[in-house]
PDB file of N, CA and C in Angstrom:
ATOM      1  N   UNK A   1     -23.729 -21.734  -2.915  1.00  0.00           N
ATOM      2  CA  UNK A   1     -22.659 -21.512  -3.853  1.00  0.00           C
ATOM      3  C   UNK A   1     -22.759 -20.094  -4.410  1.00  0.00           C
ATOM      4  N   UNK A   2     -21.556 -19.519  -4.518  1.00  0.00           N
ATOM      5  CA  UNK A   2     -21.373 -18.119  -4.808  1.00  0.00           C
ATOM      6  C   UNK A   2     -22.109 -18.161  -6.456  1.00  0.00           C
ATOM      7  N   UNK A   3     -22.376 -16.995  -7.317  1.00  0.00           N
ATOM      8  CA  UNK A   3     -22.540 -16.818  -8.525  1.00  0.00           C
ATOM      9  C   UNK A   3     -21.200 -15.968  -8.908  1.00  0.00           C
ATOM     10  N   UNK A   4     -20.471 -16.389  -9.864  1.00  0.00           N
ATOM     11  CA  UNK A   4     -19.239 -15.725 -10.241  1.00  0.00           C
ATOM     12  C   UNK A   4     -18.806 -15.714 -11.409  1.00  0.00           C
ATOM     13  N   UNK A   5     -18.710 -14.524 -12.098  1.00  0.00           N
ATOM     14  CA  UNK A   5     -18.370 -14.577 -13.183  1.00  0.00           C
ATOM     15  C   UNK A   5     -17.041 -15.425 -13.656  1.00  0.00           C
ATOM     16  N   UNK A   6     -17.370 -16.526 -14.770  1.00  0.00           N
ATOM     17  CA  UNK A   6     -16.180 -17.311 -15.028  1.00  0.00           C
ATOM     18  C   UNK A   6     -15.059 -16.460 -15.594  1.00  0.00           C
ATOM     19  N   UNK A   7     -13.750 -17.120 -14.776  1.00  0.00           N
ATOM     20  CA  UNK A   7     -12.318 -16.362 -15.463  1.00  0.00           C
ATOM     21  C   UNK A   7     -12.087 -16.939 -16.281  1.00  0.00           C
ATOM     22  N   UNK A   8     -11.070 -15.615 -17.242  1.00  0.00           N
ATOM     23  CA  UNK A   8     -10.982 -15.684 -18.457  1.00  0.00           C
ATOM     24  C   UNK A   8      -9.935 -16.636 -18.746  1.00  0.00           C
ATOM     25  N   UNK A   9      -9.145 -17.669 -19.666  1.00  0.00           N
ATOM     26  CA  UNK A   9      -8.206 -17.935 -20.082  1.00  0.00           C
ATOM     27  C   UNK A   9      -7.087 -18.548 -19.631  1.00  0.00           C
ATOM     28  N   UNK A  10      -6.543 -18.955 -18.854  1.00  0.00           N
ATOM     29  CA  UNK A  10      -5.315 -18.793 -18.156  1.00  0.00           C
ATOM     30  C   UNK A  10      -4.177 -18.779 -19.047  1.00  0.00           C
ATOM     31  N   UNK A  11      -2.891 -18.691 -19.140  1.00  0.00           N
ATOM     32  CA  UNK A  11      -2.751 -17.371 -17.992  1.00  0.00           C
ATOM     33  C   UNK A  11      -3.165 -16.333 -18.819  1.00  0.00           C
ATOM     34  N   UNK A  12      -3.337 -14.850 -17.768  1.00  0.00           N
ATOM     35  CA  UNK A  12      -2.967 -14.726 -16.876  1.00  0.00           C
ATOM     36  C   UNK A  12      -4.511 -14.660 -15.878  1.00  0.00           C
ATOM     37  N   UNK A  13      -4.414 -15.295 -14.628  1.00  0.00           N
ATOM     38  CA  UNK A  13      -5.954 -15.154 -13.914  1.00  0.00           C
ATOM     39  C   UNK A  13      -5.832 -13.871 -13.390  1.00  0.00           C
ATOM     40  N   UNK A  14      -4.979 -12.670 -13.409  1.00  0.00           N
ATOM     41  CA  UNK A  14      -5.541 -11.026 -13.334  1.00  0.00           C
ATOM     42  C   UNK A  14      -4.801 -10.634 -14.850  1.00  0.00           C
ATOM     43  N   UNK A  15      -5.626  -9.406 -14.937  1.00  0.00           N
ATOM     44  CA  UNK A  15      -4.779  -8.639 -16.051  1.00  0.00           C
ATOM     45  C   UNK A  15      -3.929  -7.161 -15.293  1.00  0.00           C
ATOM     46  N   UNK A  16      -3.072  -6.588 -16.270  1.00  0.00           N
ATOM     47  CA  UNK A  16      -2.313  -5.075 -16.025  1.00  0.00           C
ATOM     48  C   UNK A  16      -3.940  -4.179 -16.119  1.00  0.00           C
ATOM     49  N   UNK A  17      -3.158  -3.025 -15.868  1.00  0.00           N
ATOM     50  CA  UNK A  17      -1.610  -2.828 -15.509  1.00  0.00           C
ATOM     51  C   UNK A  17      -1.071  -3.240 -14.155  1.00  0.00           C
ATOM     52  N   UNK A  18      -0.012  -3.989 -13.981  1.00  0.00           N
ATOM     53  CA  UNK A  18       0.775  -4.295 -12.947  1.00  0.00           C
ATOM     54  C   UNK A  18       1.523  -3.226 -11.901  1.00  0.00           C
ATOM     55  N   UNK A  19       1.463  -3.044 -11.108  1.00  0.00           N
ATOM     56  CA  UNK A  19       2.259  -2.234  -9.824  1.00  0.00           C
ATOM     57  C   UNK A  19       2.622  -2.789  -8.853  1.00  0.00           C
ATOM     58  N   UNK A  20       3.565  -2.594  -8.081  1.00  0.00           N
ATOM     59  CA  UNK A  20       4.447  -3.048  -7.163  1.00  0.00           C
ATOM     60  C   UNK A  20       3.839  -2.212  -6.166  1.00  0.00           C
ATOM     61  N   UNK A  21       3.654  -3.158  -5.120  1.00  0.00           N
ATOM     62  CA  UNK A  21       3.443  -2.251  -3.513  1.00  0.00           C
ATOM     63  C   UNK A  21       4.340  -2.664  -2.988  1.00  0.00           C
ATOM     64  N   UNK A  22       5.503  -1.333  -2.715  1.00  0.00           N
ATOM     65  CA  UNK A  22       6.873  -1.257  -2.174  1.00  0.00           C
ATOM     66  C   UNK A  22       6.500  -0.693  -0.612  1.00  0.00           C
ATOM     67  N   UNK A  23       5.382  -0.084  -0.110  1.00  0.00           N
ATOM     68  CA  UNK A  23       5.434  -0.056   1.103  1.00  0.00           C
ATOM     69  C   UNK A  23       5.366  -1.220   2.435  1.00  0.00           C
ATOM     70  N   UNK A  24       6.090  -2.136   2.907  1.00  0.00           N
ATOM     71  CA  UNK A  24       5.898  -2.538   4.013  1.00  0.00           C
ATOM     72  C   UNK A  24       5.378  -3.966   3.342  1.00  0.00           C
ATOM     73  N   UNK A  25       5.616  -3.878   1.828  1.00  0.00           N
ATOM     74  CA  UNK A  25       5.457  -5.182   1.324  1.00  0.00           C
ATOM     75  C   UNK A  25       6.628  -5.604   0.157  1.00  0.00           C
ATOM     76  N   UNK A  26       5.906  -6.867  -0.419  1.00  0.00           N
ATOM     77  CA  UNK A  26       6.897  -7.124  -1.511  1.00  0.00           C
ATOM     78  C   UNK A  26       6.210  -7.832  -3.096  1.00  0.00           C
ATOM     79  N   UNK A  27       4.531  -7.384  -2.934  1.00  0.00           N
ATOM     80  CA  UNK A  27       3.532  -7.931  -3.604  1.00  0.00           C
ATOM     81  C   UNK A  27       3.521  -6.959  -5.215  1.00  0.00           C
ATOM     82  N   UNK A  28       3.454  -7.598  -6.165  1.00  0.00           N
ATOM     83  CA  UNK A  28       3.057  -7.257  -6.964  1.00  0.00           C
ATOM     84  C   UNK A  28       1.669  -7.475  -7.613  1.00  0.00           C
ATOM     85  N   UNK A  29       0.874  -6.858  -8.129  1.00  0.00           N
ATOM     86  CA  UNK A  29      -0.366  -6.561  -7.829  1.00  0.00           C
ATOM     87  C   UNK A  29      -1.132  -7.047  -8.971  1.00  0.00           C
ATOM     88  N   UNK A  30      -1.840  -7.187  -9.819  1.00  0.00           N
ATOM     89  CA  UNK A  30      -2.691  -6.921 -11.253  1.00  0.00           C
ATOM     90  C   UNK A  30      -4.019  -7.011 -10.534  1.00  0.00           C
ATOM     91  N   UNK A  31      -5.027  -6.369 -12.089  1.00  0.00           N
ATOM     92  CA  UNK A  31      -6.160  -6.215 -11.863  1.00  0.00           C
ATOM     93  C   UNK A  31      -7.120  -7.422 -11.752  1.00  0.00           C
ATOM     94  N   UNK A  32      -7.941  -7.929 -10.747  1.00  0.00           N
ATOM     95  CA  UNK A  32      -9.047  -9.107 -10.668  1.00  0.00           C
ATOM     96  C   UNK A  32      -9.900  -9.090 -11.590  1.00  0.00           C
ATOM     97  N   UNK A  33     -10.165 -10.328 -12.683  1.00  0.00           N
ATOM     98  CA  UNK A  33     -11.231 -10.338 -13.124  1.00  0.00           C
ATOM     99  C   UNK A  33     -12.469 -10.058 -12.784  1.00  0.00           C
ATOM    100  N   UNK A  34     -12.536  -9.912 -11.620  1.00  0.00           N
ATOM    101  CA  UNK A  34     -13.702 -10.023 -10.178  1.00  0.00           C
ATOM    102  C   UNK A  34     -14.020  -8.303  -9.794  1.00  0.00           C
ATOM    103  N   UNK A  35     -13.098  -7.394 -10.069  1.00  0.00           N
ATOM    104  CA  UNK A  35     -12.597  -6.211  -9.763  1.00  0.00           C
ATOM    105  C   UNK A  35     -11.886  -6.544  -8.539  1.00  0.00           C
ATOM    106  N   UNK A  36     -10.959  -5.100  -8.397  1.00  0.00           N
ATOM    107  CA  UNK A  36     -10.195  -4.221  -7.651  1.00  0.00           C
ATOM    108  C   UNK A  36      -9.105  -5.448  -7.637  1.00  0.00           C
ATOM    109  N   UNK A  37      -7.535  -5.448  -6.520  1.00  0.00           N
ATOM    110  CA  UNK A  37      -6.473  -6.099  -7.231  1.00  0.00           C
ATOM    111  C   UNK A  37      -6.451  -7.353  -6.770  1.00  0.00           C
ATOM    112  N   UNK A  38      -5.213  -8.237  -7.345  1.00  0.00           N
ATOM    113  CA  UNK A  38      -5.231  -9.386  -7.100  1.00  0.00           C
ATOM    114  C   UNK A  38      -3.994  -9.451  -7.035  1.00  0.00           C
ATOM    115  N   UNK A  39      -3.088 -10.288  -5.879  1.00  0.00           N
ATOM    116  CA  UNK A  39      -1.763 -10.653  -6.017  1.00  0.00           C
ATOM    117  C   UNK A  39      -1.220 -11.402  -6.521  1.00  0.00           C
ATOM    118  N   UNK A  40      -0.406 -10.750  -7.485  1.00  0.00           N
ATOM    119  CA  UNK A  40       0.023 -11.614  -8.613  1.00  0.00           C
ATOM    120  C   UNK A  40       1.397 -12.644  -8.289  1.00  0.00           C
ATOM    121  N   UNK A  41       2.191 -11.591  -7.660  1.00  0.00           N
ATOM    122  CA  UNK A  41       3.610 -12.045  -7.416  1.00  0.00           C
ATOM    123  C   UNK A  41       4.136 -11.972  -6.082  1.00  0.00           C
ATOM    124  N   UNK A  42       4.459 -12.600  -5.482  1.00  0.00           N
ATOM    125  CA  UNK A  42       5.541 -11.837  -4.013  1.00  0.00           C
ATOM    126  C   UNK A  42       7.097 -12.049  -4.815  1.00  0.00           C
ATOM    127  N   UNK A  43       7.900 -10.941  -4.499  1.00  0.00           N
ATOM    128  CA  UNK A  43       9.207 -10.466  -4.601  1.00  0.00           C
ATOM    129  C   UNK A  43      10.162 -11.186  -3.691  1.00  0.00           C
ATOM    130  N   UNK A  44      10.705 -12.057  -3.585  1.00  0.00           N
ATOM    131  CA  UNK A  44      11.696 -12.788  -2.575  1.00  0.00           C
ATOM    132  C   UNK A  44      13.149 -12.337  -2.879  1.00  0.00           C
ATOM    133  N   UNK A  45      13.807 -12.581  -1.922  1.00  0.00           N
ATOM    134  CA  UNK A  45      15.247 -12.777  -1.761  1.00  0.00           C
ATOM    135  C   UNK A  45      16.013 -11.513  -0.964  1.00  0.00           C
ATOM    136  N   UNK A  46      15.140 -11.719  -0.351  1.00  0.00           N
ATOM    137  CA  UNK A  46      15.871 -10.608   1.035  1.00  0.00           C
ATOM    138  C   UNK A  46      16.710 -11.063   1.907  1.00  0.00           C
ATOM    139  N   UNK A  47      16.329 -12.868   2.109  1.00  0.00           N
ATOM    140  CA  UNK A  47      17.549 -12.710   2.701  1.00  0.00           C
ATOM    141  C   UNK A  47      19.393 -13.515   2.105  1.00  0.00           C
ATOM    142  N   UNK A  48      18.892 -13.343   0.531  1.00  0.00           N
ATOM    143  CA  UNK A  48      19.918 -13.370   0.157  1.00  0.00           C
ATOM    144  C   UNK A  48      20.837 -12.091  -0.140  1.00  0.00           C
ATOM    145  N   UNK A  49      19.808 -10.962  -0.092  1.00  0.00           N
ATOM    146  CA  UNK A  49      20.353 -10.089  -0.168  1.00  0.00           C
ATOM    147  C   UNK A  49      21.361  -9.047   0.776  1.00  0.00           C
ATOM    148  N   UNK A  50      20.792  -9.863   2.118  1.00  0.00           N
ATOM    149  CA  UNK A  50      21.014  -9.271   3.166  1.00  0.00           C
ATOM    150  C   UNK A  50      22.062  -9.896   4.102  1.00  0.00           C
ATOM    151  N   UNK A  51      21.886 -11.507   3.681  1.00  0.00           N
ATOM    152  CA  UNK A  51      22.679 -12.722   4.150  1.00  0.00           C
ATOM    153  C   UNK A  51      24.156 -12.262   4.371  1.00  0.00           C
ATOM    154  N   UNK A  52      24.907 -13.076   5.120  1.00  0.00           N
ATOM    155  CA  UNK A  52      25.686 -13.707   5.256  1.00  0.00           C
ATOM    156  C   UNK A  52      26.270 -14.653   4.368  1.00  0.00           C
ATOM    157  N   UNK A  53      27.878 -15.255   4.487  1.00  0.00           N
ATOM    158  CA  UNK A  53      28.215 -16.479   3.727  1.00  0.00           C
ATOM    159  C   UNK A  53      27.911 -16.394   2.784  1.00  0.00           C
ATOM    160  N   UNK A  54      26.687 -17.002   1.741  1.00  0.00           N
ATOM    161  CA  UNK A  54      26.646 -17.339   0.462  1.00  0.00           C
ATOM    162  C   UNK A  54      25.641 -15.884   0.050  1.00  0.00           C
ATOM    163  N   UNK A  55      25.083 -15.312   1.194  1.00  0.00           N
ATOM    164  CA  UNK A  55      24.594 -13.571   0.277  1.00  0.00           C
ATOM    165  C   UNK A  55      24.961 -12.538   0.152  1.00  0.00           C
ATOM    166  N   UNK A  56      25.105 -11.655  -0.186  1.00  0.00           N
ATOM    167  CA  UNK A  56      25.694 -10.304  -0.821  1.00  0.00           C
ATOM    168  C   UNK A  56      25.553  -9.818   0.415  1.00  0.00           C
ATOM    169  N   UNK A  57      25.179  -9.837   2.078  1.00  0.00           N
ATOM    170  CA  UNK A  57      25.404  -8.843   2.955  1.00  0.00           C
ATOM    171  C   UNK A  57      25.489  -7.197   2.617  1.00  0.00           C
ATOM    172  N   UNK A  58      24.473  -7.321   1.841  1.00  0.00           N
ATOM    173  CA  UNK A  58      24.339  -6.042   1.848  1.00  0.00           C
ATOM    174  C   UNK A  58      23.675  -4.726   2.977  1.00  0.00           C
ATOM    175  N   UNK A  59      23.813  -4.071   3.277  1.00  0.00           N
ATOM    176  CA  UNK A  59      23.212  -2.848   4.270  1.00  0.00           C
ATOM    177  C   UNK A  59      21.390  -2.712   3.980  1.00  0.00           C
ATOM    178  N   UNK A  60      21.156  -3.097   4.723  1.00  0.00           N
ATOM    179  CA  UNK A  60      19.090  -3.012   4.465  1.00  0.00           C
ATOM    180  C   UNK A  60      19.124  -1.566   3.219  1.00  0.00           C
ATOM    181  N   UNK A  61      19.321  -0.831   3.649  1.00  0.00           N
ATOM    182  CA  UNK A  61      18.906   0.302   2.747  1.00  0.00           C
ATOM    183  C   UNK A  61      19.312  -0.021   1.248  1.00  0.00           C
ATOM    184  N   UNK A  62      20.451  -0.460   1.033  1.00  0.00           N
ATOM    185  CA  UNK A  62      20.871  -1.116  -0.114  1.00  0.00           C
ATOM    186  C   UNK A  62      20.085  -2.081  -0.763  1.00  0.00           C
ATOM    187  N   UNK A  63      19.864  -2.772   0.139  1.00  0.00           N
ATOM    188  CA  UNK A  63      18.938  -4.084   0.059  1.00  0.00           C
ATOM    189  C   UNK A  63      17.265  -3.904  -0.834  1.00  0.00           C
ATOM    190  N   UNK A  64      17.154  -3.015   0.196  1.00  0.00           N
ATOM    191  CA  UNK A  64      15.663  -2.313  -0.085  1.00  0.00           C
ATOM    192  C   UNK A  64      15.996  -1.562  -1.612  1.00  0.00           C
ATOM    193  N   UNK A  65      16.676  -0.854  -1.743  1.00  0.00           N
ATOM    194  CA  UNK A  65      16.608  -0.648  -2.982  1.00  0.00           C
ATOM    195  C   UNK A  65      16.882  -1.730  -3.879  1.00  0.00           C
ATOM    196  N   UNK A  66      17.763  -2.533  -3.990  1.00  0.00           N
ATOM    197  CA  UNK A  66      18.064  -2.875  -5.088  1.00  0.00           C
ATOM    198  C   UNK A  66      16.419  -4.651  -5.060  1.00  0.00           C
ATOM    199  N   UNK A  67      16.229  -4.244  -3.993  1.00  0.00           N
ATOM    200  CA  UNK A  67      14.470  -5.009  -4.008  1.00  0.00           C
ATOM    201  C   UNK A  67      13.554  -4.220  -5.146  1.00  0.00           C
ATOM    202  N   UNK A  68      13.265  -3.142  -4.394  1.00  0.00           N
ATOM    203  CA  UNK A  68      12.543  -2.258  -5.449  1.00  0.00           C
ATOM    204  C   UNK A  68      12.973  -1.973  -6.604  1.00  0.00           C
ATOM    205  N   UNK A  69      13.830  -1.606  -7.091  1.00  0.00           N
ATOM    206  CA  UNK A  69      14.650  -1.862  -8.601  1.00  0.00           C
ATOM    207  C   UNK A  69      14.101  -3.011  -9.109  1.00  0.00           C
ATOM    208  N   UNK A  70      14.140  -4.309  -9.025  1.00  0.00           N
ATOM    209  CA  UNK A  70      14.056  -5.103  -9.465  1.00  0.00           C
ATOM    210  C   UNK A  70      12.522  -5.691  -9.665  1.00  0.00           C
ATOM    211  N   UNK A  71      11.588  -5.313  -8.273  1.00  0.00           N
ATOM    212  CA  UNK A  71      10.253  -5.228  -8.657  1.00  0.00           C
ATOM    213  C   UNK A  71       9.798  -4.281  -9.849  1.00  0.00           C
ATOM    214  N   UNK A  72      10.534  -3.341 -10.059  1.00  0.00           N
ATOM    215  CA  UNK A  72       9.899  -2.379 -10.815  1.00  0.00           C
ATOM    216  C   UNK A  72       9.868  -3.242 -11.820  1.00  0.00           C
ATOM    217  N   UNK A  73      11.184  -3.637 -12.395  1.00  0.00           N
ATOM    218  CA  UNK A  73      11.767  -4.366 -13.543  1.00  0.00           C
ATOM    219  C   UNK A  73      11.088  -5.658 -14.160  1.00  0.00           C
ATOM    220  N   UNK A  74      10.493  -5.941 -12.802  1.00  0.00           N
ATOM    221  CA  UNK A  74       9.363  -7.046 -13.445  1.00  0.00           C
ATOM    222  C   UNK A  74       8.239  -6.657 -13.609  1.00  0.00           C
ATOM    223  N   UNK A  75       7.890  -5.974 -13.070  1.00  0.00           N
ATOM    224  CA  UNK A  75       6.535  -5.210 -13.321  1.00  0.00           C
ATOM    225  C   UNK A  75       6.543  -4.420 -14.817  1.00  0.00           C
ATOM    226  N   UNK A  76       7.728  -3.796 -14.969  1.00  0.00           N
ATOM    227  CA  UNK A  76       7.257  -3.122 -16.166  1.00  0.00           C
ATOM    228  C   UNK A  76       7.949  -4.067 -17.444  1.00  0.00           C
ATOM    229  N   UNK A  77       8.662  -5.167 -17.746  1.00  0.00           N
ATOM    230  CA  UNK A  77       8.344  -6.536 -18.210  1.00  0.00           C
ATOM    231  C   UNK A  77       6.574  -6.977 -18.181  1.00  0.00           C
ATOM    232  N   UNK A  78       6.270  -7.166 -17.097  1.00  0.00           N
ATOM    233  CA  UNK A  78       4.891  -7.514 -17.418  1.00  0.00           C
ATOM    234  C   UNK A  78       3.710  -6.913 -17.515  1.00  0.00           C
ATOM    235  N   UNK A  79       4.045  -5.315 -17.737  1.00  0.00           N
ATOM    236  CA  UNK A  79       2.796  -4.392 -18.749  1.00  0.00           C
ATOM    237  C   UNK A  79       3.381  -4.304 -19.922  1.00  0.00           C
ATOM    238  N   UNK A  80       4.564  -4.086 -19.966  1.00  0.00           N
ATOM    239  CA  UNK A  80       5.026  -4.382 -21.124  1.00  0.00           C
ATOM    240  C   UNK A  80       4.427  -5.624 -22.342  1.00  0.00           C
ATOM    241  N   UNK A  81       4.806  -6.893 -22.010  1.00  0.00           N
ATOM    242  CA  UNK A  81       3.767  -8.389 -22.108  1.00  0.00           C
ATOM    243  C   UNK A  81       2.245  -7.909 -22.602  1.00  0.00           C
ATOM    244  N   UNK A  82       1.489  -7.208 -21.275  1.00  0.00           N
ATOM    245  CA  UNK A  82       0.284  -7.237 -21.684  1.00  0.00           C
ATOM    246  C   UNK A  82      -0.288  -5.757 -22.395  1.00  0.00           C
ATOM    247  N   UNK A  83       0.670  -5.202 -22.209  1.00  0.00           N
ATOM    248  CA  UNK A  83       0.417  -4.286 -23.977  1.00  0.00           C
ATOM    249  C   UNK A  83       0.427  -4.907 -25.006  1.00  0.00           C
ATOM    250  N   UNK A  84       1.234  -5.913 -24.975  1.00  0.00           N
ATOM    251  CA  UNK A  84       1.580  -6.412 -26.639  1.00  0.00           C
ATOM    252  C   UNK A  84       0.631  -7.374 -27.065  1.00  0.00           C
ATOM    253  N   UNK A  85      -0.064  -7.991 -26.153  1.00  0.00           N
ATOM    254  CA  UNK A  85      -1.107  -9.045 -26.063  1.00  0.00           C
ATOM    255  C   UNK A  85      -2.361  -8.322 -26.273  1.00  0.00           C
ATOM    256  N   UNK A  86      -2.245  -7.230 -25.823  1.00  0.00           N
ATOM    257  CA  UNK A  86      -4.147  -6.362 -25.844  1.00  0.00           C
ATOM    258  C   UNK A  86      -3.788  -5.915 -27.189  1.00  0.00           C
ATOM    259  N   UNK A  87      -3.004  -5.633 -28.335  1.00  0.00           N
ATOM    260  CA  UNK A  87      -2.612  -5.038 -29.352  1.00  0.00           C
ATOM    261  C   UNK A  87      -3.297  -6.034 -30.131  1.00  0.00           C
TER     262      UNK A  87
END
């Protein structure tokens, strides 16, 4: 059996600051109690974004942005959160 330092509290099982890895992913990230990161979030709805019929058919490039827009938006919502909590 491993020796591991017990985590803190729930939530949250990582802390901020939070970042979005927009390259070639859709993960949002926080720091491991354990060190280095931990995935906090995956970003969905690509293919509503991209869809047909009931999705916005939007153009990938469009898509992709308005993905990343919106990761940001939660991400900085949730350093936001854990500023106000470390205060």
């Amino acid at each position: 059996m491993i020796d591991r330092p017990k985590l803190p509290p729930l939530p949250p099982f990582c802390n901020g600051p939070f970042r979005a890895l927009h390259e070639h992913s859709s993960w949002i990230v926080g720091e491991s109690p354990f060190g280095g990161s931990e995935h906090m979030l995956d970003m969905r709805g690509w293919g509503f974004l991209t869809g047909q019929g009931q999705g916005l058919a939007l153009p990938n490039e469009e898509a992709a942005k308005a993905q990343r827009e919106t990761m940001q938006w939660v991400v900085d919502a949730m350093n936001e959160k854990w500023a106000r909590d470390r205060a």
